[in-house]
C-alpha atoms as a PDB file:
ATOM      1  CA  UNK A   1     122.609  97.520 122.263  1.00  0.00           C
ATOM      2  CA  UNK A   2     119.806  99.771 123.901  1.00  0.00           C
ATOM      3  CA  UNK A   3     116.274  99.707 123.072  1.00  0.00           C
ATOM      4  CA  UNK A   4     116.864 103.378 121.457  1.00  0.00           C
ATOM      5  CA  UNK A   5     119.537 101.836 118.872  1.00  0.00           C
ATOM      6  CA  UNK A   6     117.335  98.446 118.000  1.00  0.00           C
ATOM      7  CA  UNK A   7     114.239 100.866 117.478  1.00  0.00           C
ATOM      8  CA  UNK A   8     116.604 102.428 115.103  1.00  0.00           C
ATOM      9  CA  UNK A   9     117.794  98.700 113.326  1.00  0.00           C
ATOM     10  CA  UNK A  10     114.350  97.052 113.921  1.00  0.00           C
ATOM     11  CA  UNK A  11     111.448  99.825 112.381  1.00  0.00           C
ATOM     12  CA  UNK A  12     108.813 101.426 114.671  1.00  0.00           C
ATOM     13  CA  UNK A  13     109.014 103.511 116.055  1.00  0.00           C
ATOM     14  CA  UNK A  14     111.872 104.664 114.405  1.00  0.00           C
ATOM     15  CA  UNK A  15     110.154 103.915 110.730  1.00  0.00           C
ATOM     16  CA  UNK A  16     106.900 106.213 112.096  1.00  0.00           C
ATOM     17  CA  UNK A  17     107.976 109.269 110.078  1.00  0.00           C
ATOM     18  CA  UNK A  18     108.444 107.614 107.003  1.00  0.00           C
ATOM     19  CA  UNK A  19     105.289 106.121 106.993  1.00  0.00           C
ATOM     20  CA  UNK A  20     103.255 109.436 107.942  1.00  0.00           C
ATOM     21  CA  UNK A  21     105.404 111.118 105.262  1.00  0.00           C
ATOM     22  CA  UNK A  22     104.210 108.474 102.972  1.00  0.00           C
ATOM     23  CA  UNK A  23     100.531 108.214 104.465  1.00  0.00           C
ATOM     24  CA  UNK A  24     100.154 112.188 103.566  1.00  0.00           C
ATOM     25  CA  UNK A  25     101.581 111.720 100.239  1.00  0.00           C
ATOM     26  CA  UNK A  26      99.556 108.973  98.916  1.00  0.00           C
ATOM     27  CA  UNK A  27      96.513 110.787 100.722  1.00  0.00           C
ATOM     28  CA  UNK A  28      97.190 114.283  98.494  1.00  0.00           C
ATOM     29  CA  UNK A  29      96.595 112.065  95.321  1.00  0.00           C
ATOM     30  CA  UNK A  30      93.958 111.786  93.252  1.00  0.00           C
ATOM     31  CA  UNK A  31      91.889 108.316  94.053  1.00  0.00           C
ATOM     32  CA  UNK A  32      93.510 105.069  92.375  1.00  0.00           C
ATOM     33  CA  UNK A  33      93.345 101.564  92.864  1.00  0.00           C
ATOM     34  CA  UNK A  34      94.334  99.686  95.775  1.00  0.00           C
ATOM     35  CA  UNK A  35      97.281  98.097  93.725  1.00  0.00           C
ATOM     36  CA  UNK A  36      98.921 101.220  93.144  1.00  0.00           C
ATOM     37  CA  UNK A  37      99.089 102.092  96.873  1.00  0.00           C
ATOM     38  CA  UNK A  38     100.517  98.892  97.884  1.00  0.00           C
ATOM     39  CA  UNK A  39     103.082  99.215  95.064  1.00  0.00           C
ATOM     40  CA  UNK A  40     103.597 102.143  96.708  1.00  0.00           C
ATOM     41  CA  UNK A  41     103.818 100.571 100.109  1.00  0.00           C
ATOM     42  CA  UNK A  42     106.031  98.253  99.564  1.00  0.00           C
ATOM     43  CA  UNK A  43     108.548 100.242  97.671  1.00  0.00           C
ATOM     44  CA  UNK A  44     108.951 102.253 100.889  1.00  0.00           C
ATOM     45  CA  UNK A  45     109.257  98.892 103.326  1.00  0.00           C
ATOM     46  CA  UNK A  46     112.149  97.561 101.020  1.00  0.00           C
ATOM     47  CA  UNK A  47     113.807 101.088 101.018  1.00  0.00           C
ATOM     48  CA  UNK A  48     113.404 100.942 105.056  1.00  0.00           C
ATOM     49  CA  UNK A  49     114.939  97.731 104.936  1.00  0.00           C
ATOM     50  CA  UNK A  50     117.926  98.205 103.413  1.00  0.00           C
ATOM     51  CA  UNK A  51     118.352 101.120 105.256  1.00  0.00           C
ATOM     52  CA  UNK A  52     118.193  98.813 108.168  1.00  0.00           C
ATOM     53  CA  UNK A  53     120.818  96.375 107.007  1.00  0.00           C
ATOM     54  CA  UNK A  54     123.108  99.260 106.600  1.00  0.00           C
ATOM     55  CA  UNK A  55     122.896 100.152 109.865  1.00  0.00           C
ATOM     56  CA  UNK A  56     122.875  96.664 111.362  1.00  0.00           C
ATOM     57  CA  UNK A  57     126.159  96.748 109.564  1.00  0.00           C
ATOM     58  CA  UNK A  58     127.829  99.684 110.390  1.00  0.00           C
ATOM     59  CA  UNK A  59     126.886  98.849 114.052  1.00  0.00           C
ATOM     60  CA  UNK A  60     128.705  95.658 114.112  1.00  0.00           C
ATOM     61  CA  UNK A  61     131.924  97.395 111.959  1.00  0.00           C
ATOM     62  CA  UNK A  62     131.857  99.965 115.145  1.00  0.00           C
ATOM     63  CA  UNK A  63     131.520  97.426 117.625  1.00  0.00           C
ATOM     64  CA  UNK A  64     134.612  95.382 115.570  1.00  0.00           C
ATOM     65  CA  UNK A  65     136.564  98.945 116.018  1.00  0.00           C
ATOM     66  CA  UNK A  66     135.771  98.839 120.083  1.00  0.00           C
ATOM     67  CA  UNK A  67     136.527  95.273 120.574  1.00  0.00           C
ATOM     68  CA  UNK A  68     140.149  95.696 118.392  1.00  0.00           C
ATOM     69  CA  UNK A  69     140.381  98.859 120.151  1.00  0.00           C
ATOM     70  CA  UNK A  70     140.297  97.201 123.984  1.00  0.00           C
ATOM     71  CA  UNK A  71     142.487  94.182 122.630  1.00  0.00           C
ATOM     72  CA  UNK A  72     145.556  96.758 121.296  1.00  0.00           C
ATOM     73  CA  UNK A  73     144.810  98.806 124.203  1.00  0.00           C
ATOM     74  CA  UNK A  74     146.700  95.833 126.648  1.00  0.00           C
ATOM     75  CA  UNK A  75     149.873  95.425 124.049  1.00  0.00           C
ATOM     76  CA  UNK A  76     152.128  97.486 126.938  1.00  0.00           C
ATOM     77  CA  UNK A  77     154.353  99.023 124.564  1.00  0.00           C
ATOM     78  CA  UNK A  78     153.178 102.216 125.518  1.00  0.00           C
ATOM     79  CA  UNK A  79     151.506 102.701 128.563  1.00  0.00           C
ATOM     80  CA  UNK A  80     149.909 106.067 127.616  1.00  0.00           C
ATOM     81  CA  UNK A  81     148.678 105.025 124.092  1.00  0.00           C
ATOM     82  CA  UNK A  82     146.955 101.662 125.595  1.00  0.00           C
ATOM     83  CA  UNK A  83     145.569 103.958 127.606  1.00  0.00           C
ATOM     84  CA  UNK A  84     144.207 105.680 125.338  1.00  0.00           C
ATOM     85  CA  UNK A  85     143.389 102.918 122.934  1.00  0.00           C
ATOM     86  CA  UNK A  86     141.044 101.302 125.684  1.00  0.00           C
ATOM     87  CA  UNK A  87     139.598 104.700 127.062  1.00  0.00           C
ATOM     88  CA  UNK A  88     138.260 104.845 123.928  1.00  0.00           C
ATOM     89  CA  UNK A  89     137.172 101.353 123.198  1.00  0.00           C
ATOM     90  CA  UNK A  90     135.150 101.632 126.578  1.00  0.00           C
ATOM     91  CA  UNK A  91     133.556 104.594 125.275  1.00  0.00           C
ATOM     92  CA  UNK A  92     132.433 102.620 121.913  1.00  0.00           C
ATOM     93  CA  UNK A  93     131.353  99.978 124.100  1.00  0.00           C
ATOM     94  CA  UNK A  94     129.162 102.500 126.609  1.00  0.00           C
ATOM     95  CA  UNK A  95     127.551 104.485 123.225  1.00  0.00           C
ATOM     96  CA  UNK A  96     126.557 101.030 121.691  1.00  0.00           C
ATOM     97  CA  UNK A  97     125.140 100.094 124.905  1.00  0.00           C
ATOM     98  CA  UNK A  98     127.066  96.059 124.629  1.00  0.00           C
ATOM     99  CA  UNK A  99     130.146  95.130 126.324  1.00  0.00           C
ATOM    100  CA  UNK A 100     133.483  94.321 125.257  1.00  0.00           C
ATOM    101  CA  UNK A 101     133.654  90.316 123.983  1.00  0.00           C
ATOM    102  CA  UNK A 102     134.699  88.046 126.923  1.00  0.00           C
ATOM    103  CA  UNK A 103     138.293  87.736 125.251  1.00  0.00           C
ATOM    104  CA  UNK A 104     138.767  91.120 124.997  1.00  0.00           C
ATOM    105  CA  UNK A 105     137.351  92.133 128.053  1.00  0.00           C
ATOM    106  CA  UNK A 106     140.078  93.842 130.821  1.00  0.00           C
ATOM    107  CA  UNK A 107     141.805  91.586 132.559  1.00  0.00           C
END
């Protein structure tokens, strides 16, 4: 995974935005107490992570794809679809930044 993608999964910088969105938001009300704010706060942190587990998870469903992908791609049945099949997975592999699991690694 590159350090692009696991600022994505992980928060900052990625979460930045949200948090000046939020920042300007709160700052355009009228003055309240501290509790409402941190409701406020923490509302937005548990929407930002669940965001996060859904991309955790659709990472690792793409990264399934690659790794079936390169396994199907050495059947030899046909030649120009395995080709294919693993052009492709390497191309998953690349965009995710990880490499193809040891098993289903070319041999």
């Amino acid at each position: 995974m590159t350090e692009e993608q696991a600022d994505l999964i992980e928060g900052t910088p990625a979460r930045q935005p949200a948090y000046d969105a939020v920042y300007q938001i709160i700052s355009s009300l009228p003055p309240g107490d501290a509790s409402r704010n941190a409701t406020i706060w923490r509302a937005v942190t548990a929407a930002l992570d669940a965001m996060d587990q859904q991309a955790r998870s659709r990472l690792d469903r793409v990264r399934e794809i690659a790794d079936q992908l390169a396994v199907h791609g050495r059947l030899g049945v046909d030649l120009e679809a395995d080709g294919i099949r693993r052009g492709v997975a390497q191309q998953l592999h690349d965009a995710l930044g990880v490499s193809p699991k040891a098993s289903e690694a070319p041999a």
